[in-house]
N, C-alpha and C. Protein backbone atom coordinates (compact mmCIF):
# COMPACT_ATOMS: atom_id res chain seq x y z
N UNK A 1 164.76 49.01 123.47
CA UNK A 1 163.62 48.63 122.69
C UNK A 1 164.10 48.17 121.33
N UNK A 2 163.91 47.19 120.66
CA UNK A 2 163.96 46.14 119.52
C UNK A 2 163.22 46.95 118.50
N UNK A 3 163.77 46.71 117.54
CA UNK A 3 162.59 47.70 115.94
C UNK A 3 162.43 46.31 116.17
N UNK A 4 161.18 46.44 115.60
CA UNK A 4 160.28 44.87 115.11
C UNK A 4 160.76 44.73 113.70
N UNK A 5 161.71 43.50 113.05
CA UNK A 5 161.88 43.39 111.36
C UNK A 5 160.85 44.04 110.46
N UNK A 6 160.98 44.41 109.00
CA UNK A 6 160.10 44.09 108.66
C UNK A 6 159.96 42.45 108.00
N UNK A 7 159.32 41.90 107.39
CA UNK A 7 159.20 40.63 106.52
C UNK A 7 160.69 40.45 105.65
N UNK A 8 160.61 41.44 104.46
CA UNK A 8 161.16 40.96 103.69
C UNK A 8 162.52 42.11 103.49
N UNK A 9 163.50 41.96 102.48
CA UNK A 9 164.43 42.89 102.83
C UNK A 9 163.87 44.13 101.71
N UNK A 10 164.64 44.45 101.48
CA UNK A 10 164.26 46.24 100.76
C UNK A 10 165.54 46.37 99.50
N UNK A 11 165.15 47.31 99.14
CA UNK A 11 165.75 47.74 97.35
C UNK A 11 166.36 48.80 97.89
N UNK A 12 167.22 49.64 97.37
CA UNK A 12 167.58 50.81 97.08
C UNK A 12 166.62 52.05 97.24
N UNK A 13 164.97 51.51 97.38
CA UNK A 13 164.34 52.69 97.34
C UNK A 13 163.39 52.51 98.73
N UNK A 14 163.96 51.58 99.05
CA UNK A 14 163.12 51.30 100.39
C UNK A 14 161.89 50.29 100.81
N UNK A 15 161.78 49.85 99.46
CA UNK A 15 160.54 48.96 99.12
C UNK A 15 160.68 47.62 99.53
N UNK A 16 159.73 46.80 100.23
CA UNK A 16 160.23 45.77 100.06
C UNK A 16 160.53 44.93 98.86
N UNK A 17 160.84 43.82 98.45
CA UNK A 17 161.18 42.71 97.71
C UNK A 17 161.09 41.38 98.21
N UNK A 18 160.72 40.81 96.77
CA UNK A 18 160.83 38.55 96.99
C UNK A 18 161.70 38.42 97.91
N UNK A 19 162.06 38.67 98.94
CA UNK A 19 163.23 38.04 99.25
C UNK A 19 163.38 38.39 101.19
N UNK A 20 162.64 36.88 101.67
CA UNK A 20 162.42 37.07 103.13
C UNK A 20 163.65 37.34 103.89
N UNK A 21 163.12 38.01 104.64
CA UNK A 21 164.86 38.14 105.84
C UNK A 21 164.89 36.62 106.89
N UNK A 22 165.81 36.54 106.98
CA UNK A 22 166.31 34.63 107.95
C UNK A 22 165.84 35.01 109.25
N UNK A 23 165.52 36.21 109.80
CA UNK A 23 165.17 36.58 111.38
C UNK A 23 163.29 36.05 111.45
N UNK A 24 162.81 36.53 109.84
CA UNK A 24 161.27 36.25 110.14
C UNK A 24 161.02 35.08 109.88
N UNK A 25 161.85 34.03 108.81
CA UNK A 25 161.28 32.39 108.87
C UNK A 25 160.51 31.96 109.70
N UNK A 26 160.27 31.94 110.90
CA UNK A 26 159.23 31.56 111.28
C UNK A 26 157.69 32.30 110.89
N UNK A 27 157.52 33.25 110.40
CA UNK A 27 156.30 33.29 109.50
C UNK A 27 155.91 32.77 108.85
N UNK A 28 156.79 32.57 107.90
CA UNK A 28 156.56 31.92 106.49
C UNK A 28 156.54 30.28 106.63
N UNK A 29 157.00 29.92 108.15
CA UNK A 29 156.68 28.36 108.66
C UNK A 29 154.97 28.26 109.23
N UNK A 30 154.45 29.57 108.95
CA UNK A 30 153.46 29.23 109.76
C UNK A 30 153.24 29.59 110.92
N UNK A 31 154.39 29.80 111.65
CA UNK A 31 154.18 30.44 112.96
C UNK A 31 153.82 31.43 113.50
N UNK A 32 153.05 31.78 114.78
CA UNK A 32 152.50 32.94 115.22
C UNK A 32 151.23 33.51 114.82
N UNK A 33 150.89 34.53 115.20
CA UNK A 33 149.58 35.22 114.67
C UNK A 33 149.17 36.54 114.52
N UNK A 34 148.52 37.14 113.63
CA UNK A 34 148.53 38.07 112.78
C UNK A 34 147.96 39.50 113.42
N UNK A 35 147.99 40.60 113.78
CA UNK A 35 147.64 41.60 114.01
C UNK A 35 147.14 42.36 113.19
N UNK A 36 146.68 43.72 113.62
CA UNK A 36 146.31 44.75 112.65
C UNK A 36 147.40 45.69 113.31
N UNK A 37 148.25 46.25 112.09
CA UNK A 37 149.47 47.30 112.51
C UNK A 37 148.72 48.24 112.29
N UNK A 38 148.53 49.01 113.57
CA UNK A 38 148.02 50.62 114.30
C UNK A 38 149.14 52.03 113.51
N UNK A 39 148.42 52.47 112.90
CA UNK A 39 149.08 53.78 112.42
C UNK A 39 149.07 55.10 113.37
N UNK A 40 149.81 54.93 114.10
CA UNK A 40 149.84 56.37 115.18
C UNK A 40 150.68 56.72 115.85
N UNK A 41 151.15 56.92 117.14
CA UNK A 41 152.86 57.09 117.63
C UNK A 41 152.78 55.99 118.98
N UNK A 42 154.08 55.81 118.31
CA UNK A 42 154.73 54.26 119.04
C UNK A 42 154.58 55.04 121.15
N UNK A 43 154.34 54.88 122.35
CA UNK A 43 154.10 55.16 123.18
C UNK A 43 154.14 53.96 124.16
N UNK A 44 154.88 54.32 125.67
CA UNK A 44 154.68 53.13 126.04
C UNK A 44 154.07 54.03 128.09
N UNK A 45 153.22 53.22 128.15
CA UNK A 45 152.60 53.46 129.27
C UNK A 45 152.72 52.46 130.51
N UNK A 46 153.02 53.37 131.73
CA UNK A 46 153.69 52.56 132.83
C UNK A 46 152.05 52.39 133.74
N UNK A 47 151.87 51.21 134.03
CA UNK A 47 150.65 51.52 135.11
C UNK A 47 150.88 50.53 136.26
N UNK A 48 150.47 51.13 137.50
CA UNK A 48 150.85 50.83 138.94
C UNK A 48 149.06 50.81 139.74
N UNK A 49 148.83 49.80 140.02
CA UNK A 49 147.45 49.58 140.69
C UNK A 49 146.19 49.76 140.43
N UNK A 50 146.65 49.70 138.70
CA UNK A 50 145.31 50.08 137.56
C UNK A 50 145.07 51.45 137.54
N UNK A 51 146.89 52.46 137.99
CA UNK A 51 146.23 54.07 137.48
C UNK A 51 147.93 54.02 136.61
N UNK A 52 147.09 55.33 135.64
CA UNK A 52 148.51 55.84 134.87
C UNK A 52 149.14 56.95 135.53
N UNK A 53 150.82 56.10 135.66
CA UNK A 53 151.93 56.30 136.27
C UNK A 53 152.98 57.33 135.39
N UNK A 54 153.15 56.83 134.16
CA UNK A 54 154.24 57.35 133.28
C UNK A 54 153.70 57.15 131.82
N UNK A 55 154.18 58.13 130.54
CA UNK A 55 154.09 57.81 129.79
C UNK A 55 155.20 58.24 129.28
N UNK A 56 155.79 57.47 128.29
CA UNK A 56 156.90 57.71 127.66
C UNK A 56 156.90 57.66 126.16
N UNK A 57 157.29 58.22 125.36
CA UNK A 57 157.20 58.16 123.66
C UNK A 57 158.36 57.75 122.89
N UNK A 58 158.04 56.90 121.75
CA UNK A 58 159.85 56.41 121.41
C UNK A 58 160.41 57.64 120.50
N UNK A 59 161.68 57.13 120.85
CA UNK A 59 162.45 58.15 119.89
C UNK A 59 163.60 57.30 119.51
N UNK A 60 164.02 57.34 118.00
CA UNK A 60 164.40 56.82 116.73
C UNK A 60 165.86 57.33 116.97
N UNK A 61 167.21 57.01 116.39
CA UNK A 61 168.35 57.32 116.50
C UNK A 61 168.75 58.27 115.40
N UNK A 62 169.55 59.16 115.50
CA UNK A 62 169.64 60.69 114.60
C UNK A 62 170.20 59.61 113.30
N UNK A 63 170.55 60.42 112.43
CA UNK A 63 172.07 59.74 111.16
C UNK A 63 173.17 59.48 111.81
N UNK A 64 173.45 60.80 112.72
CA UNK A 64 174.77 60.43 113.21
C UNK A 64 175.21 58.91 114.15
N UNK A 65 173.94 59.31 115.25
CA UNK A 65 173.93 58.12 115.78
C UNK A 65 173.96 57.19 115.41
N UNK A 66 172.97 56.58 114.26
CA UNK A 66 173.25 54.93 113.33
C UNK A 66 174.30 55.02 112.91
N UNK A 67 175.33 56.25 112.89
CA UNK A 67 176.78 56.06 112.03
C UNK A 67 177.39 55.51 113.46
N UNK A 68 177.13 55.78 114.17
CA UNK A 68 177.92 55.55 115.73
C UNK A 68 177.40 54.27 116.25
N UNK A 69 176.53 53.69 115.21
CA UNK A 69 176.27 51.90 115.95
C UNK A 69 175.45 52.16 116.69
N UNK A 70 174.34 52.98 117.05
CA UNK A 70 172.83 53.30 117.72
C UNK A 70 172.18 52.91 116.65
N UNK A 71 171.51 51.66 117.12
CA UNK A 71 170.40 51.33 115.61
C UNK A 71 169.12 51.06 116.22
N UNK A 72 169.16 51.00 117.67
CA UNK A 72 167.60 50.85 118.44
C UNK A 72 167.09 51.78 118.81
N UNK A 73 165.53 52.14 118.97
CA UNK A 73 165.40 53.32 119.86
C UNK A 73 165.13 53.07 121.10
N UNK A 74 164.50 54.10 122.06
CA UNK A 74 164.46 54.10 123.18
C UNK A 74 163.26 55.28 123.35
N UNK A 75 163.06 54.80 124.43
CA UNK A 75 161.83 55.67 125.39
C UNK A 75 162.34 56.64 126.04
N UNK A 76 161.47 57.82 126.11
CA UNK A 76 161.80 59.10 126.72
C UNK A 76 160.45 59.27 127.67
N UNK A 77 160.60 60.06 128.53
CA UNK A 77 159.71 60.51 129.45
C UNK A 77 158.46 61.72 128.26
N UNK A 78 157.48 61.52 128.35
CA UNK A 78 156.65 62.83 127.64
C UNK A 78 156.58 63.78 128.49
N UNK A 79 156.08 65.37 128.11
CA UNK A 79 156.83 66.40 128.78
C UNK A 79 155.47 66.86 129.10
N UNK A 80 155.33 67.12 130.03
CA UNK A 80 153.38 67.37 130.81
C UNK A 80 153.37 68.69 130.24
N UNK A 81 154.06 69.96 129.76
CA UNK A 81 153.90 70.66 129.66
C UNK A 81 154.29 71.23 128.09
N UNK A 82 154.78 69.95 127.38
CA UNK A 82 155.39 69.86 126.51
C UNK A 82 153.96 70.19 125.04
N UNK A 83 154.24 71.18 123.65
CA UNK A 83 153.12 71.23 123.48
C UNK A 83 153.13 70.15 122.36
N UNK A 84 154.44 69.81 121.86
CA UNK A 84 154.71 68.76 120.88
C UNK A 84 153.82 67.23 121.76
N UNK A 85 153.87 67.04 122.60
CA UNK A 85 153.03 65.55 123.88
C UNK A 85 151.79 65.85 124.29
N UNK A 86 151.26 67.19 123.51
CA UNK A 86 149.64 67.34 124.41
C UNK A 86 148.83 66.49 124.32
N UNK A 87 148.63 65.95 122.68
CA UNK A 87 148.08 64.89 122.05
C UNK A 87 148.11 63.33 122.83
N UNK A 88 149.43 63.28 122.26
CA UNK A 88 149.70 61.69 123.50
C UNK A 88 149.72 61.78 125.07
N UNK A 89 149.45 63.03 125.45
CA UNK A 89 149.18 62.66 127.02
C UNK A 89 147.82 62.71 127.04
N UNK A 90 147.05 63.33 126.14
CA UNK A 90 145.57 63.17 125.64
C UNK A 90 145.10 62.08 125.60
N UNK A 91 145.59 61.07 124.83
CA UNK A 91 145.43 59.87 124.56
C UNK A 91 145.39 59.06 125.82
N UNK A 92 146.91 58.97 126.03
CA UNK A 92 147.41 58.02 127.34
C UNK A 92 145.76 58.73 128.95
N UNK A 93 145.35 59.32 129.00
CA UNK A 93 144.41 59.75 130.40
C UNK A 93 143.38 59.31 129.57
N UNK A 94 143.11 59.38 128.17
CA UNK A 94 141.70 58.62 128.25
C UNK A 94 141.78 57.28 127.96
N UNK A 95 142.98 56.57 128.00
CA UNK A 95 142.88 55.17 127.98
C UNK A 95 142.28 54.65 129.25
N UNK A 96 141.75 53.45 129.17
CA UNK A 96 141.05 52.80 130.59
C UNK A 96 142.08 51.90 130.98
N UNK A 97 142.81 52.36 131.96
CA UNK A 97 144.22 50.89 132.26
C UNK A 97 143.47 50.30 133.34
N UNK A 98 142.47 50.45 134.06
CA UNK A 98 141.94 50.21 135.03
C UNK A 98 142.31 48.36 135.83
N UNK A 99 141.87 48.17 134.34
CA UNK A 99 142.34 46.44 134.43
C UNK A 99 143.58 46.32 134.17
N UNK A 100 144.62 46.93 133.55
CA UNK A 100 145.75 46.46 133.13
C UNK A 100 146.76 46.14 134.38
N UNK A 101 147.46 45.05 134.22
CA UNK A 101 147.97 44.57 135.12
C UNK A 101 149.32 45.47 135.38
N UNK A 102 149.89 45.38 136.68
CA UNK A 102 151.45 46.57 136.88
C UNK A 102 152.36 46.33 135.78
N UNK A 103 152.77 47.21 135.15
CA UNK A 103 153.83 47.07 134.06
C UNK A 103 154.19 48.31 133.71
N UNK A 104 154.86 48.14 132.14
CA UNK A 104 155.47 48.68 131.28
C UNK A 104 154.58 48.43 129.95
N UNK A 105 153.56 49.16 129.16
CA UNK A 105 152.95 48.23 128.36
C UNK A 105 152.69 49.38 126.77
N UNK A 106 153.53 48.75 125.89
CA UNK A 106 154.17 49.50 124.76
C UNK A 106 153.01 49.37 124.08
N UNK A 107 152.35 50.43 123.64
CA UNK A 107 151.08 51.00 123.25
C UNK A 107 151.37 51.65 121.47
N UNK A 108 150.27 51.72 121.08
CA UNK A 108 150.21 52.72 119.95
C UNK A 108 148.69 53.70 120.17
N UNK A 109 149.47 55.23 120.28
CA UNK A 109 148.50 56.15 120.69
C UNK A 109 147.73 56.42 119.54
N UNK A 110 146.92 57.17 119.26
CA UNK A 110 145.82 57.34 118.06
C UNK A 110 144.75 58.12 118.13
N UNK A 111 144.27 59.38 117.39
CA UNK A 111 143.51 60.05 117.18
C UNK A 111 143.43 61.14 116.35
N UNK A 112 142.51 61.71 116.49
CA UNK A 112 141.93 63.17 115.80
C UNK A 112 143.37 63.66 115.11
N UNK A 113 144.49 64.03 116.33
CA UNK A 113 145.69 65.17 116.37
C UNK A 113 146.90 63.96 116.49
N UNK A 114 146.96 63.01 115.99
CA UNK A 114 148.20 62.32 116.30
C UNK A 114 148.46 61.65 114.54
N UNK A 115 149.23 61.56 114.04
CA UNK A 115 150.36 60.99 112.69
C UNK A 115 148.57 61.40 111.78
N UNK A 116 148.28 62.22 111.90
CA UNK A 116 147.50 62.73 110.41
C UNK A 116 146.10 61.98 110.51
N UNK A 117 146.10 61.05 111.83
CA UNK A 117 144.66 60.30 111.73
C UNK A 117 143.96 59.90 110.49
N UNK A 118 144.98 58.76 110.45
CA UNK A 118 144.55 57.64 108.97
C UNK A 118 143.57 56.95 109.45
N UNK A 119 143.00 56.68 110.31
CA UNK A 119 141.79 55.74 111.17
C UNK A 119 140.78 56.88 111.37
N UNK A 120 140.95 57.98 110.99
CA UNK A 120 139.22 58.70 110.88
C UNK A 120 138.91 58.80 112.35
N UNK A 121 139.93 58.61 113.40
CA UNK A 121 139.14 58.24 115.07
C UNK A 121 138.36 59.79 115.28
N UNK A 122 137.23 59.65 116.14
CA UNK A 122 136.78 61.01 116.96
C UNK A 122 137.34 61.47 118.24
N UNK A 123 138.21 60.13 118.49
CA UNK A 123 139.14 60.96 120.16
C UNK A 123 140.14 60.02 120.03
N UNK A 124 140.80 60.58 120.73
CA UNK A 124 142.06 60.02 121.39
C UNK A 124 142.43 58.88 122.03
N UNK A 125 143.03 57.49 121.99
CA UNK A 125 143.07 56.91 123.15
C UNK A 125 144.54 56.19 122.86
N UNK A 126 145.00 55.19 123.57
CA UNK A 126 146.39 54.28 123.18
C UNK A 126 145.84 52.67 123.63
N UNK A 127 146.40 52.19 122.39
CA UNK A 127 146.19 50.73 122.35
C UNK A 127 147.25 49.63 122.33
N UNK A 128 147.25 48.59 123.38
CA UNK A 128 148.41 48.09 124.14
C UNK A 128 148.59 46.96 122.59
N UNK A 129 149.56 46.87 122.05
CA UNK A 129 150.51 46.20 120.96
C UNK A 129 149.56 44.80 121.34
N UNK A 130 149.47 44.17 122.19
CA UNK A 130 149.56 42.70 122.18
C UNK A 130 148.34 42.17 123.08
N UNK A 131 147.29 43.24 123.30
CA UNK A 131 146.12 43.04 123.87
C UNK A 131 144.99 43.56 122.95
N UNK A 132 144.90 44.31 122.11
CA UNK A 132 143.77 45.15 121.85
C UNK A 132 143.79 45.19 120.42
N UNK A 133 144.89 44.96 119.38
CA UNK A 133 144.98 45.00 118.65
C UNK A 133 143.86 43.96 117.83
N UNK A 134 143.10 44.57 117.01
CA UNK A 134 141.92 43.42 116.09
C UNK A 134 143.23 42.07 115.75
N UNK A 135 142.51 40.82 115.60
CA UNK A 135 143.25 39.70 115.25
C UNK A 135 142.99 39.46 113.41
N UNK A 136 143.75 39.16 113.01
CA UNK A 136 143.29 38.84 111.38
C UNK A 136 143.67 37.05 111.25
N UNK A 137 142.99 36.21 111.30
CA UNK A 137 143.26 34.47 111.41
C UNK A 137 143.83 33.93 110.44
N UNK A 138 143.44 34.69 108.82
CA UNK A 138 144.04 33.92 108.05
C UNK A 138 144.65 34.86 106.81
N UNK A 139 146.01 35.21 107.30
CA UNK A 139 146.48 36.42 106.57
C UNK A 139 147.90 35.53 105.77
N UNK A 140 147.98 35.48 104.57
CA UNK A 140 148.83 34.96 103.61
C UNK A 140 150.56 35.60 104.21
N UNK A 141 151.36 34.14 103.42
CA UNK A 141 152.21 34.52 104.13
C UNK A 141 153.86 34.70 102.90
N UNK A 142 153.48 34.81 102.18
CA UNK A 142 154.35 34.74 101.12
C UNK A 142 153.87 36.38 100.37
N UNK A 143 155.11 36.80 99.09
CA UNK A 143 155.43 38.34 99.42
C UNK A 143 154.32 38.79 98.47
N UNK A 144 153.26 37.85 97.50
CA UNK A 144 152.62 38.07 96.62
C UNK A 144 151.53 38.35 96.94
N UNK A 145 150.61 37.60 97.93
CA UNK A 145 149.80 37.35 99.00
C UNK A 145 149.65 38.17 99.77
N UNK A 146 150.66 38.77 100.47
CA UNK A 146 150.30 39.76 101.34
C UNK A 146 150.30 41.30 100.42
N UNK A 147 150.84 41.20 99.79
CA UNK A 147 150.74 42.54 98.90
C UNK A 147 149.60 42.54 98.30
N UNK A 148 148.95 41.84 98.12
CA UNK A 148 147.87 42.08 97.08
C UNK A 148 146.71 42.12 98.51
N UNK A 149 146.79 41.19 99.60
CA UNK A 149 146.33 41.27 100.75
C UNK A 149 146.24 42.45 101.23
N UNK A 150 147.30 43.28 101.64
CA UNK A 150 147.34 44.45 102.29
C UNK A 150 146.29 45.59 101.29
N UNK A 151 146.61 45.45 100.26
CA UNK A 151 146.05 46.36 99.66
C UNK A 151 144.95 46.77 99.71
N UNK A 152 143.74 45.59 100.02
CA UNK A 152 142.59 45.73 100.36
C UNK A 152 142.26 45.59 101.67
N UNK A 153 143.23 45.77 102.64
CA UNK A 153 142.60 45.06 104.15
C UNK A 153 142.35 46.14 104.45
N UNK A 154 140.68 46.11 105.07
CA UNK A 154 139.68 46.82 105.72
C UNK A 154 140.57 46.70 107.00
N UNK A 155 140.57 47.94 107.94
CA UNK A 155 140.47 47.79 109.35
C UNK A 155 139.55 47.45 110.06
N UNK A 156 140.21 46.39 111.06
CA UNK A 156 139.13 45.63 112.06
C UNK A 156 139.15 46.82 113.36
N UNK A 157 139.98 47.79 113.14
CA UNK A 157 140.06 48.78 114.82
C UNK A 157 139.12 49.93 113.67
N UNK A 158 138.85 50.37 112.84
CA UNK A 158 138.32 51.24 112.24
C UNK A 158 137.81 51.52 110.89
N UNK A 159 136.77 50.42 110.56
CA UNK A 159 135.82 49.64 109.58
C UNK A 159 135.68 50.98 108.40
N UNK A 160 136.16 51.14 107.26
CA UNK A 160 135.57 51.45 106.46
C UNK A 160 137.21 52.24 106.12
N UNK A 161 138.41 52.14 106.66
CA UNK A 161 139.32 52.66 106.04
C UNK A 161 140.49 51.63 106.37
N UNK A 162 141.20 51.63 105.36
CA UNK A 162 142.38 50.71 105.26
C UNK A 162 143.77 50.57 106.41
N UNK A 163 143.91 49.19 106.43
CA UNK A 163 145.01 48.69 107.82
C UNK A 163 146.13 49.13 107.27
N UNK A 164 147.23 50.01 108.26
CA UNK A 164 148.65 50.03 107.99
C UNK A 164 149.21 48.98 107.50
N UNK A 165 148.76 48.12 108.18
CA UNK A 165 149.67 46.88 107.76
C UNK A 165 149.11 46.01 109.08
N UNK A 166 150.32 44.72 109.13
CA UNK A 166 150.11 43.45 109.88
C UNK A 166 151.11 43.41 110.47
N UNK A 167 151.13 42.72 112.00
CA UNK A 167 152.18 42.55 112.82
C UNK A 167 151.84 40.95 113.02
N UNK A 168 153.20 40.31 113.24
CA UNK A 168 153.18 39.00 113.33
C UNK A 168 153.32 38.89 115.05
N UNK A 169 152.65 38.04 115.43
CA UNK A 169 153.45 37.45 116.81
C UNK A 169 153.53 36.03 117.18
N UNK A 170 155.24 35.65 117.41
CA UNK A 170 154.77 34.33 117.68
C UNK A 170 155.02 34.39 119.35
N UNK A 171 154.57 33.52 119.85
CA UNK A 171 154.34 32.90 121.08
C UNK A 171 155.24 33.20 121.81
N UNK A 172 156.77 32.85 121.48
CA UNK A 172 157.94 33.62 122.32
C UNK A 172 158.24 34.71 122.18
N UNK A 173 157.78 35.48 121.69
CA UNK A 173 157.92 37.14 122.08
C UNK A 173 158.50 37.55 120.85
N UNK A 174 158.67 37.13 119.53
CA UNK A 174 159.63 37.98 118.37
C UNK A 174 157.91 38.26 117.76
N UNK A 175 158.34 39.37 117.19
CA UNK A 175 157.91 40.01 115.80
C UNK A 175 157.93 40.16 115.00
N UNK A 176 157.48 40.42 114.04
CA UNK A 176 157.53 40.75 112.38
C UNK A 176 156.42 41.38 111.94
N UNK A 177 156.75 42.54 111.18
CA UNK A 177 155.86 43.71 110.72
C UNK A 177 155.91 43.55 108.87
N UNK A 178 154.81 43.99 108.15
CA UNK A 178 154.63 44.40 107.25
C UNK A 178 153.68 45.34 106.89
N UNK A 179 153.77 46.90 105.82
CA UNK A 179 153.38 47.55 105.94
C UNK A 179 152.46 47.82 104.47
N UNK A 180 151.28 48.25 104.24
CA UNK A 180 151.02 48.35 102.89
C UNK A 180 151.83 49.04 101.97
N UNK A 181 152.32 50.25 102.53
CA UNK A 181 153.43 51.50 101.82
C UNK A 181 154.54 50.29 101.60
N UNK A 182 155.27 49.36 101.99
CA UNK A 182 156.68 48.76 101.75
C UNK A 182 156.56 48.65 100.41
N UNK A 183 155.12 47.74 99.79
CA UNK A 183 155.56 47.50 98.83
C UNK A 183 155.32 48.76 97.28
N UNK A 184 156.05 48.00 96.53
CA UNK A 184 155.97 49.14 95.45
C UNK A 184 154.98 48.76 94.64
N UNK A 185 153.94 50.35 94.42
CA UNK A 185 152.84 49.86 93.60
C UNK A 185 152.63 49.19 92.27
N UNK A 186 151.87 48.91 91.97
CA UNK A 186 151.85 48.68 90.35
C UNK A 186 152.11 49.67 89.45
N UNK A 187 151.85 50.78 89.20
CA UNK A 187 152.25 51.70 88.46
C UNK A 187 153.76 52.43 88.40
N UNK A 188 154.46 52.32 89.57
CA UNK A 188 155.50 52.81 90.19
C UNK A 188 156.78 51.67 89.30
N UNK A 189 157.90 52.24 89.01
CA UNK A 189 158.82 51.09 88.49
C UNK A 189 159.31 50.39 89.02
């Protein structure tokens, strides 16, 4: 599994900065189209004849490992009995895959009991990255623009509290993420 870039590169403190990375240029050409980035745990759900088959949750590489040249993560099986996965197997059974076609389909889970429920949700469910996600049409694409952008973007998945951020997609399958937290506030040095 690929980390999705973010936009631009980062400071010493983690923040972004002016200064686009050469992997996302095609944003800043214009290309692709804009998402609402889902605040909840990254999850990817296997479905076989419109029932759920597998769910799996990502997991991130230790320190040691990025010292050892592991810089991607990877999917793990969730543990049915596991009490740390009750939540995301919560999620993943009340999703409706009914329609979803046979796959592998990398989700972001979300609710009540999952990453602190910044979306206010009343239940549980997981939402497939590149189907379900609200669309935003005309989201600025330069580092001034979207910062001042993000700051106020209402969520289109959950109206009355603010979007993580924006995911880019263009047409051949790359990504690019930006997050409201990257950048550094106004008050902050």
């Amino acid at each position: 599994m690929e980390k999705i870039p973010t936009l631009f590169e980062r400071d010493d403190h983690f923040r972004v900065v002016d200064r686009p990375r050469a992997e996302c240029a095609w944003v800043f050409e214009g290309e692709g189209s804009a998402t609402e980035k889902l605040d909840g745990a990254n999850v990817r759900l296997t479905v076989r004849s419109g029932q759920l088959v597998r769910l799996e949750k990502r997991r991130n590489p230790s320190k040691i490992q990025k010292q050892q040249g592991i810089v991607d993560g990877w999917y793990a099986d969730a543990g049915e009995h596991s009490a740390e996965d009750k939540w995301l197997l919560t999620a993943a059974r009340a999703t409706d895959v009914s329609g979803w076609p046979d796959g592998e389909h990398p989700c972001e889970a979300l609710g009540p009991r999952i990453q602190g429920n910044p979306l206010a949700l009343d239940d549980h469910r997981c939402v497939p990255f590149n189907v379900q996600a609200p669309q935003y049409p005309a989201v600025p694409r330069d580092y001034s623009g979207l910062r001042d952008y993000l700051a106020e973007l209402d969520s289109r998945f959950a109206p009355g509290h603010l979007a993580e951020g924006i995911v880019f997609h263009h047409p051949d399958g790359r990504r690019a993420k930006i997050k409201r937290k990257d950048f550094r506030r106004a008050n902050a040095g």
